[in-house]
C-alpha atoms as a PDB file:
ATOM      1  CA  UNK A   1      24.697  -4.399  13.923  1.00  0.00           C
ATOM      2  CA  UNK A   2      21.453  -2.720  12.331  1.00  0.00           C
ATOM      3  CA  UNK A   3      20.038  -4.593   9.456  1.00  0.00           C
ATOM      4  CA  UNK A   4      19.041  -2.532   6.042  1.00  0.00           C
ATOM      5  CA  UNK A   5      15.220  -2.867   6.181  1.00  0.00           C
ATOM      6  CA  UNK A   6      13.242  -2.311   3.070  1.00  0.00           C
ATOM      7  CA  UNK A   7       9.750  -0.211   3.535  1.00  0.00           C
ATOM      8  CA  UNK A   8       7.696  -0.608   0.689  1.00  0.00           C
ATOM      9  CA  UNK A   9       4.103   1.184  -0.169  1.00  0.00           C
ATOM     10  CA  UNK A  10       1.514  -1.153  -1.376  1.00  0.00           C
ATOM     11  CA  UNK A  11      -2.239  -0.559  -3.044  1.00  0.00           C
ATOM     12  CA  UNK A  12      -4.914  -4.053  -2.479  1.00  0.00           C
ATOM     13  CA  UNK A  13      -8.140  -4.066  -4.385  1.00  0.00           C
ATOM     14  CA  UNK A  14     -10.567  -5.979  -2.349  1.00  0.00           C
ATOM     15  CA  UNK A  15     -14.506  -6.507  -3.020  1.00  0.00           C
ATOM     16  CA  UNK A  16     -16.333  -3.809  -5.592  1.00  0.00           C
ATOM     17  CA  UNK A  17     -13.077  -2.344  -6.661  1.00  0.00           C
ATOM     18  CA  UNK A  18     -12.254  -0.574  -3.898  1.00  0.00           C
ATOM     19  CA  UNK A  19      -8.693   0.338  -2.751  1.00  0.00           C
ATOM     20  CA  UNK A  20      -6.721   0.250   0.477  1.00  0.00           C
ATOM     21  CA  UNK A  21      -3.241   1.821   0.644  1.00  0.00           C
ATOM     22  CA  UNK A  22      -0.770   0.526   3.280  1.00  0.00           C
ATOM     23  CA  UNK A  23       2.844   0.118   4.218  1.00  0.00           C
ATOM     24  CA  UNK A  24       5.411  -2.754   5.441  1.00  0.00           C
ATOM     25  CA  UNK A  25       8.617  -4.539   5.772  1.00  0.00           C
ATOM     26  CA  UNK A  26       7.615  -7.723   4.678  1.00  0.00           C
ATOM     27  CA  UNK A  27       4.442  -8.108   1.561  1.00  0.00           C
ATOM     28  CA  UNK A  28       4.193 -11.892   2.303  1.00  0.00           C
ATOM     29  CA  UNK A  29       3.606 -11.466   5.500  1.00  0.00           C
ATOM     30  CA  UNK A  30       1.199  -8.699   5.590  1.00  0.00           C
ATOM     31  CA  UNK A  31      -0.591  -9.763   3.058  1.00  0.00           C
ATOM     32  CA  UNK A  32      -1.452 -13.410   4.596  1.00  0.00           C
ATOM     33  CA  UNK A  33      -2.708 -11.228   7.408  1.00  0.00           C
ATOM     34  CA  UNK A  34      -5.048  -9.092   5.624  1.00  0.00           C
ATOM     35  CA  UNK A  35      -6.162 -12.302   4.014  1.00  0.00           C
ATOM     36  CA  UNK A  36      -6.722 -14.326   7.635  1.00  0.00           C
ATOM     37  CA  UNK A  37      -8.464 -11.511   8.536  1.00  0.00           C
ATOM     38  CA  UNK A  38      -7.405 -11.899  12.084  1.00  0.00           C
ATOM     39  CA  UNK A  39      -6.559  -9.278  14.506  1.00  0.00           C
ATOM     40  CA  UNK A  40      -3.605  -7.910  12.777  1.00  0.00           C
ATOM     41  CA  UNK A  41      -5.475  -7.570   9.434  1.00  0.00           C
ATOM     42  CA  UNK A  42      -6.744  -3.965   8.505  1.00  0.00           C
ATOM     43  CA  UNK A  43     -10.141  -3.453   9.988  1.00  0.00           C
ATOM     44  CA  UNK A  44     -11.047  -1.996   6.093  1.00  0.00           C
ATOM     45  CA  UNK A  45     -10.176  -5.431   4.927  1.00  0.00           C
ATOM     46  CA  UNK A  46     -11.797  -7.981   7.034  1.00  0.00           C
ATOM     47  CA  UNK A  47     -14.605  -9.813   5.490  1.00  0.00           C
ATOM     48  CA  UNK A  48     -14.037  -7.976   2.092  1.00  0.00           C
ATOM     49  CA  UNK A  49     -11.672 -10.709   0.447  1.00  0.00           C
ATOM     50  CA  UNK A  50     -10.995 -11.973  -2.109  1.00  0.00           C
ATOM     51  CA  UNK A  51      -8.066  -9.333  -1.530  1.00  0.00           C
ATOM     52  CA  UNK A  52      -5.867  -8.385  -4.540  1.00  0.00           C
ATOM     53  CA  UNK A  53      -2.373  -6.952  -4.817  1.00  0.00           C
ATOM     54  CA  UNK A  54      -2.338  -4.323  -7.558  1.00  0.00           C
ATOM     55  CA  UNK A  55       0.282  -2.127  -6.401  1.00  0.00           C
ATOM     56  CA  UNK A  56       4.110  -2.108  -4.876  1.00  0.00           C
ATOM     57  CA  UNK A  57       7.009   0.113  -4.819  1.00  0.00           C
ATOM     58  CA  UNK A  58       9.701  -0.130  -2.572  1.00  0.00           C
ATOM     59  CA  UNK A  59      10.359   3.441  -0.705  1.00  0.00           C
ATOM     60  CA  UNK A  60      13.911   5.086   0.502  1.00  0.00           C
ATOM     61  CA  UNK A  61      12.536   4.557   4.288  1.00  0.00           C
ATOM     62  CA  UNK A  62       9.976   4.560   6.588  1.00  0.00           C
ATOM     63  CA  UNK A  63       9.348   7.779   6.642  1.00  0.00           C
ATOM     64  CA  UNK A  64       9.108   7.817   2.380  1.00  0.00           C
ATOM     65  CA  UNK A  65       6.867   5.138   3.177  1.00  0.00           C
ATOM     66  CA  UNK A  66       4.516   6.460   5.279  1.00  0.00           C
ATOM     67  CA  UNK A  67       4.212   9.891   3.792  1.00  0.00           C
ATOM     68  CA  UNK A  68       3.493   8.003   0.206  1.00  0.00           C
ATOM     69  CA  UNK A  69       0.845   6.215   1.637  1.00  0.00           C
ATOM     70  CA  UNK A  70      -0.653   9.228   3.408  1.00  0.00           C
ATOM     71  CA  UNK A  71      -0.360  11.339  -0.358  1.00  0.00           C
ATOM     72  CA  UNK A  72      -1.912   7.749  -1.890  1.00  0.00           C
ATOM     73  CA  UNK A  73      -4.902   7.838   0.223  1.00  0.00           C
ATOM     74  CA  UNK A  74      -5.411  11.147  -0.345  1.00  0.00           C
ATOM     75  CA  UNK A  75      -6.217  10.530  -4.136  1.00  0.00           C
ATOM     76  CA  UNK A  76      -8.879  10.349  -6.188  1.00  0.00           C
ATOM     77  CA  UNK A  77      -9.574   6.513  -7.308  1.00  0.00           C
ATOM     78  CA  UNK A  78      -9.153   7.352 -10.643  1.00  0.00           C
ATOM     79  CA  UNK A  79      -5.542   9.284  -9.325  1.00  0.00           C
ATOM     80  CA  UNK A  80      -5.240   5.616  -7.790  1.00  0.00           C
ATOM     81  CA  UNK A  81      -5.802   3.578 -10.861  1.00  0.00           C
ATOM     82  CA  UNK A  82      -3.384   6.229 -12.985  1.00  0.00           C
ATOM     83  CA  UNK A  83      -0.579   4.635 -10.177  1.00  0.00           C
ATOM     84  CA  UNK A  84      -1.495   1.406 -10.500  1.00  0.00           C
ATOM     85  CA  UNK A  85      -1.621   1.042 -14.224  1.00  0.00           C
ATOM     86  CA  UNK A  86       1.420   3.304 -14.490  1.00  0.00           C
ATOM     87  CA  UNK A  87       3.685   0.811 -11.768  1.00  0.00           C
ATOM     88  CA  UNK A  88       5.037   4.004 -10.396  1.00  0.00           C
ATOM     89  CA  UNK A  89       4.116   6.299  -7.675  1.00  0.00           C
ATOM     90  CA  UNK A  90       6.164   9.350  -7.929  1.00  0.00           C
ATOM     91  CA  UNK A  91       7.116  10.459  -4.185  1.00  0.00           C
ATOM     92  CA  UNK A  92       9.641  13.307  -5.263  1.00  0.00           C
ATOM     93  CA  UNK A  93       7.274  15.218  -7.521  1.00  0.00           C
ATOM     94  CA  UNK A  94       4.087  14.751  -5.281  1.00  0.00           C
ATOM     95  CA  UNK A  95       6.215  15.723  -1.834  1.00  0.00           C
ATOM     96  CA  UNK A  96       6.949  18.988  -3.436  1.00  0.00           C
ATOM     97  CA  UNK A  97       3.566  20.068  -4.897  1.00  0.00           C
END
């Protein structure tokens, strides 16, 4: 029996304002590994805390997912911010520019 698994995009602002863009199946627990800072944390991340969740939209799949966070990182910060502020990324109109 396959379980429905939600893939969500997610923006952290960590130390001077900076941005990192990732992806996952479960926030909580990605997150608390970003913020241990242990092997599974980002290597962007560790040592930068104190770590910040600004950002989160939940995506159609993994693939959504994945190509959202490649068109995220791709942005300006500003772009970023515009996201962030606005609580929306939209995938549709950006995937067909």
């Amino acid at each position: 029996m396959l379980m429905d698994v939600s893939w969500f995009v997610y923006i952290i602002e960590y130390r001077n304002s900076f941005l990192y863009t990732g992806i996952t199946t479960d926030l909580k627990r990605r997150f608390e590994e970003h913020q241990a800072g242990g092997k599974k944390a980002a290597k962007a991340l560790k040592g930068k805390g104190p770590l910040k969740l600004v950002f989160l939209q939940k995506m159609q799949n993994r693939s959504h997912a994945s190509k959202a966070e490649h068109l995220i990182k791709k942005l300006t910060k500003d772009q970023k911010n515009k996201i962030i502020n606005q609580g929306f990324f939209d995938f549709d109109k950006e995937i067909n520019n």
